[in-house]
PDB file of N, CA and C in Angstrom:
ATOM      1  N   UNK A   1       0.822  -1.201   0.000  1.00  0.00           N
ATOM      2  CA  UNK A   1       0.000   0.000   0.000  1.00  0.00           C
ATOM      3  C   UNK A   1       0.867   1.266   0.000  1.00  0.00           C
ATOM      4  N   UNK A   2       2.501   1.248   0.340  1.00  0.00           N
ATOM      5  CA  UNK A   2       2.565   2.364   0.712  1.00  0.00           C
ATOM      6  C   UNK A   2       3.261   2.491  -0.567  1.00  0.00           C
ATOM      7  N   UNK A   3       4.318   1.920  -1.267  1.00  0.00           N
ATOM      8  CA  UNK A   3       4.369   1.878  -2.595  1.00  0.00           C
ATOM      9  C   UNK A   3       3.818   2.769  -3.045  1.00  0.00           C
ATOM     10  N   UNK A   4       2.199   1.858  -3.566  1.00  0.00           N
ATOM     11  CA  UNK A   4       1.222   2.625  -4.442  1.00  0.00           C
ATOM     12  C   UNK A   4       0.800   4.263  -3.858  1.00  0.00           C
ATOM     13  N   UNK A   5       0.993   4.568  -2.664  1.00  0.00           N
ATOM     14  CA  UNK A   5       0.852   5.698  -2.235  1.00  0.00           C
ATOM     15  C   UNK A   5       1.650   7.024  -2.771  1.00  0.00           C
ATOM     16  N   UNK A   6       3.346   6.272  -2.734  1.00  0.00           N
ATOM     17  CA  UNK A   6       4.250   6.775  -2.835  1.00  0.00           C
ATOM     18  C   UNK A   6       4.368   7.733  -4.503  1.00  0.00           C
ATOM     19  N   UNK A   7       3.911   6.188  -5.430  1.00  0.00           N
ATOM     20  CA  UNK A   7       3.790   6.453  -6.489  1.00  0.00           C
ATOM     21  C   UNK A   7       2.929   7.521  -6.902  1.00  0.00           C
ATOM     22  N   UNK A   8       1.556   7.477  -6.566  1.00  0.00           N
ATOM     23  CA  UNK A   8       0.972   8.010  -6.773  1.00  0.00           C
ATOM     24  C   UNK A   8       1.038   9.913  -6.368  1.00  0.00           C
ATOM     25  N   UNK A   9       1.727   9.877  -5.187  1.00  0.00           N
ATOM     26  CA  UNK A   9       2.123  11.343  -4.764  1.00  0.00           C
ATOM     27  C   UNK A   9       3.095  11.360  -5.770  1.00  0.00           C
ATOM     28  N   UNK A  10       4.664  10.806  -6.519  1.00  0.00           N
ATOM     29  CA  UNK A  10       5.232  11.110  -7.424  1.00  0.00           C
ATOM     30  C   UNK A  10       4.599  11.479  -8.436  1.00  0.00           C
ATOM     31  N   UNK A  11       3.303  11.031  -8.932  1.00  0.00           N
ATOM     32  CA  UNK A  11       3.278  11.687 -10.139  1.00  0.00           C
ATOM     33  C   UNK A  11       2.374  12.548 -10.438  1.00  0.00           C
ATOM     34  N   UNK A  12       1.634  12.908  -8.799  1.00  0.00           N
ATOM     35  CA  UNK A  12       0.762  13.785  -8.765  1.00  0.00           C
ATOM     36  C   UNK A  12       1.527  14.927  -8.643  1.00  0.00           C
ATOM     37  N   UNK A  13       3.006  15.013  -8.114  1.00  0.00           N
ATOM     38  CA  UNK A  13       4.018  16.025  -8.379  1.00  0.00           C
ATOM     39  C   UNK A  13       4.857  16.286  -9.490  1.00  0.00           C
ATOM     40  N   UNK A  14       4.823  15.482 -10.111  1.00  0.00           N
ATOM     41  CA  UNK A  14       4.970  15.932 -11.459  1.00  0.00           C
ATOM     42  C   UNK A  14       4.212  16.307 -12.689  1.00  0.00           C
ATOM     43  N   UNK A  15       3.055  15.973 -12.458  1.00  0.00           N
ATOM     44  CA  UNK A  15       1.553  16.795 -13.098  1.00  0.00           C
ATOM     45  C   UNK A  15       1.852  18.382 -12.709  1.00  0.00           C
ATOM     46  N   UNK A  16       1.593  18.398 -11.458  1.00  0.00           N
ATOM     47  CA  UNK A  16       1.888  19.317 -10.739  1.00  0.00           C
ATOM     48  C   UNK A  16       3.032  20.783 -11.035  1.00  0.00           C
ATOM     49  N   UNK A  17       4.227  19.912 -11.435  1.00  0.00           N
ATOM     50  CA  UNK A  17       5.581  20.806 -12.216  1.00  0.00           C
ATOM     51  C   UNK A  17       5.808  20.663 -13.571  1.00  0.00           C
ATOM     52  N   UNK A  18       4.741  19.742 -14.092  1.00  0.00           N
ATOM     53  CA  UNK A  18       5.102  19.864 -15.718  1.00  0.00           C
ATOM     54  C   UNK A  18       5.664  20.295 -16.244  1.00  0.00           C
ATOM     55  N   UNK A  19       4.971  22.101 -15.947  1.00  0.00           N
ATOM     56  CA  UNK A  19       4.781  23.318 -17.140  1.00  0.00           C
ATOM     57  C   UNK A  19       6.290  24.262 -16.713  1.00  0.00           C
ATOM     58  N   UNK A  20       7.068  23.925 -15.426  1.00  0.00           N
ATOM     59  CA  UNK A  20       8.214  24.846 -14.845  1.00  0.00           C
ATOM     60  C   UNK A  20       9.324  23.314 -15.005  1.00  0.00           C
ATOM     61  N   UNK A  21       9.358  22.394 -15.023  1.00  0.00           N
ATOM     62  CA  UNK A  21      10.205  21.473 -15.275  1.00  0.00           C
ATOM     63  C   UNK A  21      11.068  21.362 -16.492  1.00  0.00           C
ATOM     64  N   UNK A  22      12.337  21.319 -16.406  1.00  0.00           N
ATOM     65  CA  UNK A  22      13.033  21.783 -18.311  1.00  0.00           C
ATOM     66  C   UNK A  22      12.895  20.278 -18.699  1.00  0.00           C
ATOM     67  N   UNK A  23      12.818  20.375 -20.083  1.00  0.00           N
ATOM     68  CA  UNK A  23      12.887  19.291 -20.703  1.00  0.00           C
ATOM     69  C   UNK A  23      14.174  18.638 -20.508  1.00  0.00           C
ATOM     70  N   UNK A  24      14.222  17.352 -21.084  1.00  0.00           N
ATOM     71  CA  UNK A  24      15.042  16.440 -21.208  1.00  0.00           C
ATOM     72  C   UNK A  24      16.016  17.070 -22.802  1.00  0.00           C
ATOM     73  N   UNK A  25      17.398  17.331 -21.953  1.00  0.00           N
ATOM     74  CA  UNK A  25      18.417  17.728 -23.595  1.00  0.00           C
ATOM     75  C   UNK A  25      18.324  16.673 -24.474  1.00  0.00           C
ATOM     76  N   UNK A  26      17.694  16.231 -24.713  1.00  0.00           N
ATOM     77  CA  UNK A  26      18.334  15.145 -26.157  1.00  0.00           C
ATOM     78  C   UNK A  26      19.050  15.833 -26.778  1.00  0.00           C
ATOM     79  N   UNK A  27      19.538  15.080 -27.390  1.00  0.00           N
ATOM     80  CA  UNK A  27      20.727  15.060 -29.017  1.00  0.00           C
ATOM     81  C   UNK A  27      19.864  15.401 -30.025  1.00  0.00           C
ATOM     82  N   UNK A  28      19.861  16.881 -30.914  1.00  0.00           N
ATOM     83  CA  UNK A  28      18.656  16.780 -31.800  1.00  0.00           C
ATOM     84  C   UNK A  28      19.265  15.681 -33.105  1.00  0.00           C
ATOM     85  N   UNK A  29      18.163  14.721 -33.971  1.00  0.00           N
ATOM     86  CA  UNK A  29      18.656  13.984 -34.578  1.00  0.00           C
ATOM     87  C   UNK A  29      18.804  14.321 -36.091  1.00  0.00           C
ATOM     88  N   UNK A  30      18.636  15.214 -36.486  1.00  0.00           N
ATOM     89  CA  UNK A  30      19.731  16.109 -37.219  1.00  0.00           C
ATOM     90  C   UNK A  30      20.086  17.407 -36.920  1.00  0.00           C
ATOM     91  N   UNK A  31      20.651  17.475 -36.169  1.00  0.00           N
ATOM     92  CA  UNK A  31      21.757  18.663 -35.911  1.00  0.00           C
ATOM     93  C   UNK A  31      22.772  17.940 -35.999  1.00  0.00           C
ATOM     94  N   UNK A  32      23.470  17.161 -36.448  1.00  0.00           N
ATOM     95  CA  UNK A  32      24.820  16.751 -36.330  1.00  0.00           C
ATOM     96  C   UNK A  32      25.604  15.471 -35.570  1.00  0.00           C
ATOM     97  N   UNK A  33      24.962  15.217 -34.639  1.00  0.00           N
ATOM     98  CA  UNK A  33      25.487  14.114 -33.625  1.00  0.00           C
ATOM     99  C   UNK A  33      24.999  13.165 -33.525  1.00  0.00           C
ATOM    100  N   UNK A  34      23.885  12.484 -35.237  1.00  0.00           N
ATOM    101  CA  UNK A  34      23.963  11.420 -35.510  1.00  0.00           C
ATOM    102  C   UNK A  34      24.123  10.922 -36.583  1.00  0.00           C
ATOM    103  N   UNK A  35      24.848   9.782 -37.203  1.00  0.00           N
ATOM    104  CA  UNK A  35      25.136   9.471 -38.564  1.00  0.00           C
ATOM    105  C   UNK A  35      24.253   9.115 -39.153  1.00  0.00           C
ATOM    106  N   UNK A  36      23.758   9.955 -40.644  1.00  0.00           N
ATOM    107  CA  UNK A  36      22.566   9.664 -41.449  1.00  0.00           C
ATOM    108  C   UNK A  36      23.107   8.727 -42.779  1.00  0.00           C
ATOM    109  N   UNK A  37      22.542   7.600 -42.903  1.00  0.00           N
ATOM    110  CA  UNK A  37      20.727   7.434 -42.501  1.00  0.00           C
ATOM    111  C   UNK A  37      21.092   6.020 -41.814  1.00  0.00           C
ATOM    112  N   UNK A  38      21.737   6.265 -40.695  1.00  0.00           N
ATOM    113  CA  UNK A  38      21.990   4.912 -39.939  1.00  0.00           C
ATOM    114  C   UNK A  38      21.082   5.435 -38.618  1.00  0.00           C
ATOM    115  N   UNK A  39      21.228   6.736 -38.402  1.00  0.00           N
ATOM    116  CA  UNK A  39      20.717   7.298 -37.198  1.00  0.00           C
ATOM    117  C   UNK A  39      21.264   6.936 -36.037  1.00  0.00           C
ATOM    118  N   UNK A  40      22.740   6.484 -36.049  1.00  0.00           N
ATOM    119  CA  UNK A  40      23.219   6.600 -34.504  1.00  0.00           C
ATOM    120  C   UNK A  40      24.223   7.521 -34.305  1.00  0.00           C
ATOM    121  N   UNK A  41      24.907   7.305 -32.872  1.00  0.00           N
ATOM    122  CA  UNK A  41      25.572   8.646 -32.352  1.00  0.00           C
ATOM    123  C   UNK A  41      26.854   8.571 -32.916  1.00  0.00           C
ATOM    124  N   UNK A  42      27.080   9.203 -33.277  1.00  0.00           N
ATOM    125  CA  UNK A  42      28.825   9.471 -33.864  1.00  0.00           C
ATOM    126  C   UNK A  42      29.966   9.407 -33.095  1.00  0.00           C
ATOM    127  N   UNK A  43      30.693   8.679 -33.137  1.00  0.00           N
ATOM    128  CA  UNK A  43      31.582   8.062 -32.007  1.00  0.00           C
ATOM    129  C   UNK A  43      32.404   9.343 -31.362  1.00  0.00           C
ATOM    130  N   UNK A  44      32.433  10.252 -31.334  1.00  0.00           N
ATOM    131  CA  UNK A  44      32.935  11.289 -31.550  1.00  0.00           C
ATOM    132  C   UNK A  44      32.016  12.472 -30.212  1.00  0.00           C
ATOM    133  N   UNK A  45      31.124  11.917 -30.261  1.00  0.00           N
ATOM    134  CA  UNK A  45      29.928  12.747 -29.307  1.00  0.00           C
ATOM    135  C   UNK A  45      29.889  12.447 -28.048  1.00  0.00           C
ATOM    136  N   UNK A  46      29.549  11.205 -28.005  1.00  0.00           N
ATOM    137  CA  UNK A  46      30.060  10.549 -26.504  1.00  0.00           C
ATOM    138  C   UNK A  46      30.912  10.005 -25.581  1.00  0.00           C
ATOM    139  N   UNK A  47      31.853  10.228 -26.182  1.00  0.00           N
ATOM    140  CA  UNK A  47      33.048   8.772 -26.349  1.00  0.00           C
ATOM    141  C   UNK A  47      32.926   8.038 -24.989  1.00  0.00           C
ATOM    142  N   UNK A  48      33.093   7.290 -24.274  1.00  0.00           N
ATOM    143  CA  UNK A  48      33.267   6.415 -23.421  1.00  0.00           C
ATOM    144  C   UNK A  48      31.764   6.285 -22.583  1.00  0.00           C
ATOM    145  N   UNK A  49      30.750   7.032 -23.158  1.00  0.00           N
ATOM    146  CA  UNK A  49      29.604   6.847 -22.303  1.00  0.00           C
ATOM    147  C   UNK A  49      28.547   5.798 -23.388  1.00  0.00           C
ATOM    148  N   UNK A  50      27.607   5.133 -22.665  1.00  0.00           N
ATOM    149  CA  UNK A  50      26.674   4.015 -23.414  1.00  0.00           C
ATOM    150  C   UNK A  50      25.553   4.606 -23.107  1.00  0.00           C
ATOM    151  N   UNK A  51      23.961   3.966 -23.143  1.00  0.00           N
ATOM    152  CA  UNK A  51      22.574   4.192 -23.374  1.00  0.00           C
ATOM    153  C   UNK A  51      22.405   5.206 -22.854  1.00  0.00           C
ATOM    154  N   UNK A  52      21.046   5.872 -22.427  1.00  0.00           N
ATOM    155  CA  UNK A  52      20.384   6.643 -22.381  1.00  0.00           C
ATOM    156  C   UNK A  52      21.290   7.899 -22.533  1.00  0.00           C
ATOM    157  N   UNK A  53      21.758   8.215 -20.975  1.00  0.00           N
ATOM    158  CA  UNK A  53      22.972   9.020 -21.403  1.00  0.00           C
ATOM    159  C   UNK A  53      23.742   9.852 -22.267  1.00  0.00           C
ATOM    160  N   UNK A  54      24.103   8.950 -23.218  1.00  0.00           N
ATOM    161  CA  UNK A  54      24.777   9.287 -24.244  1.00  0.00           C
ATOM    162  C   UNK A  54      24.110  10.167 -25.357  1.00  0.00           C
ATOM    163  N   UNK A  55      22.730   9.643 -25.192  1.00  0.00           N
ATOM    164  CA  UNK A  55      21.682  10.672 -25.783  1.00  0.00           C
ATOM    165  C   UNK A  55      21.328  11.994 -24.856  1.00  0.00           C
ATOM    166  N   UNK A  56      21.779  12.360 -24.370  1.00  0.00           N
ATOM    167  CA  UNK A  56      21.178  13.713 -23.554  1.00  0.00           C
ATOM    168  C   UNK A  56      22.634  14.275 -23.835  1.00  0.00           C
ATOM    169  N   UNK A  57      22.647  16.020 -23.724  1.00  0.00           N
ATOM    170  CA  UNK A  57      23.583  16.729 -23.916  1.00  0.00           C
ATOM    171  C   UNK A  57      23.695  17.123 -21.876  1.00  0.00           C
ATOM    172  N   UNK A  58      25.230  17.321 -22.171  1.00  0.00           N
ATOM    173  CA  UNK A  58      25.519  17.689 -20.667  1.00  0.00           C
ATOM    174  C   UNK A  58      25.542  19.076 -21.250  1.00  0.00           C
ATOM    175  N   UNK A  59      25.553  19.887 -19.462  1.00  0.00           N
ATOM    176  CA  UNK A  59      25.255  21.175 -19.240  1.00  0.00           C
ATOM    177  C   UNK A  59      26.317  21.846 -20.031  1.00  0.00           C
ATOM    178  N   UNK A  60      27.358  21.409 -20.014  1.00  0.00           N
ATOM    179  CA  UNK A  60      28.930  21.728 -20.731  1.00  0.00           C
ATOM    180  C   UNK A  60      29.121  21.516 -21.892  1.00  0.00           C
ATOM    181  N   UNK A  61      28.649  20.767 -22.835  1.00  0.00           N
ATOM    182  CA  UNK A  61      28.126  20.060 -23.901  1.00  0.00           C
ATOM    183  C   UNK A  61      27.721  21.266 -24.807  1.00  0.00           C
ATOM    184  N   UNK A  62      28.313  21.529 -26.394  1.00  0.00           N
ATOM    185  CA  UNK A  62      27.318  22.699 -27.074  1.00  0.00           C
ATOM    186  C   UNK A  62      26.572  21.639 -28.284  1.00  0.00           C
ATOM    187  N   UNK A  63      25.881  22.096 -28.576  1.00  0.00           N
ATOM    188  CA  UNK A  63      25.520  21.554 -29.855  1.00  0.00           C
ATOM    189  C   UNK A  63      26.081  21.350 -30.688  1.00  0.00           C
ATOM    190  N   UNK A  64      26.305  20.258 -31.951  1.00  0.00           N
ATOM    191  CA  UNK A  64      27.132  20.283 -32.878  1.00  0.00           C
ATOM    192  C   UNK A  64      26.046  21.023 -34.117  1.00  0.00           C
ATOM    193  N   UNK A  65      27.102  21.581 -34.987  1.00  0.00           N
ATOM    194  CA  UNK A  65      26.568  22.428 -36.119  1.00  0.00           C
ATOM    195  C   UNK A  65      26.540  21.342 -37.269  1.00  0.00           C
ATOM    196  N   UNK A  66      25.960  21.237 -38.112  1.00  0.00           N
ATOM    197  CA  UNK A  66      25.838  20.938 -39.365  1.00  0.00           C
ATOM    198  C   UNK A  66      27.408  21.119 -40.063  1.00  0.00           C
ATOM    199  N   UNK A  67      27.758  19.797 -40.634  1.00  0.00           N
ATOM    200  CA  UNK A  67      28.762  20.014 -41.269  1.00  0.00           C
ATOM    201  C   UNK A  67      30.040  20.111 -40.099  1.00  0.00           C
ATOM    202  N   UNK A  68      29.841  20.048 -38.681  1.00  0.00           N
ATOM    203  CA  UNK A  68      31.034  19.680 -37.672  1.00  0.00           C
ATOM    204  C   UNK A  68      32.065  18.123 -38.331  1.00  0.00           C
TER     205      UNK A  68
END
């Protein structure tokens, strides 16, 4: 029961912060930092990091330009 309690206050708090919560950085998938038309990450973008991760840009991280 308390689980389901728990849960349920989590996502009644995140309903809650939706609209002030920043999105998730993804990697846009053409801006540059994935190989077309294979669509994965360019070894070059992440280097030593694997899944999810590797798809999100760190705070330090700029975007790659077209043609990088």
């Amino acid at each position: 029961m308390e689980n389901r309690e728990a849960f349920s206050t989590s996502k009644i708090e995140r309903l809650d912060n939706l609209f002030s919560t920043a999105p998730i950085a993804f990697r846009p998938q053409n801006g540059g930092a994935y190989e077309i038309p294979a669509l994965t990450l360019r070894p070059d973008i992440a280097p030593g990091r694997s899944g999810f991760g590797a798809h999100v840009e760190g705070p330090d991280e700029r975007r790659p330009v077209m043609g990088d």
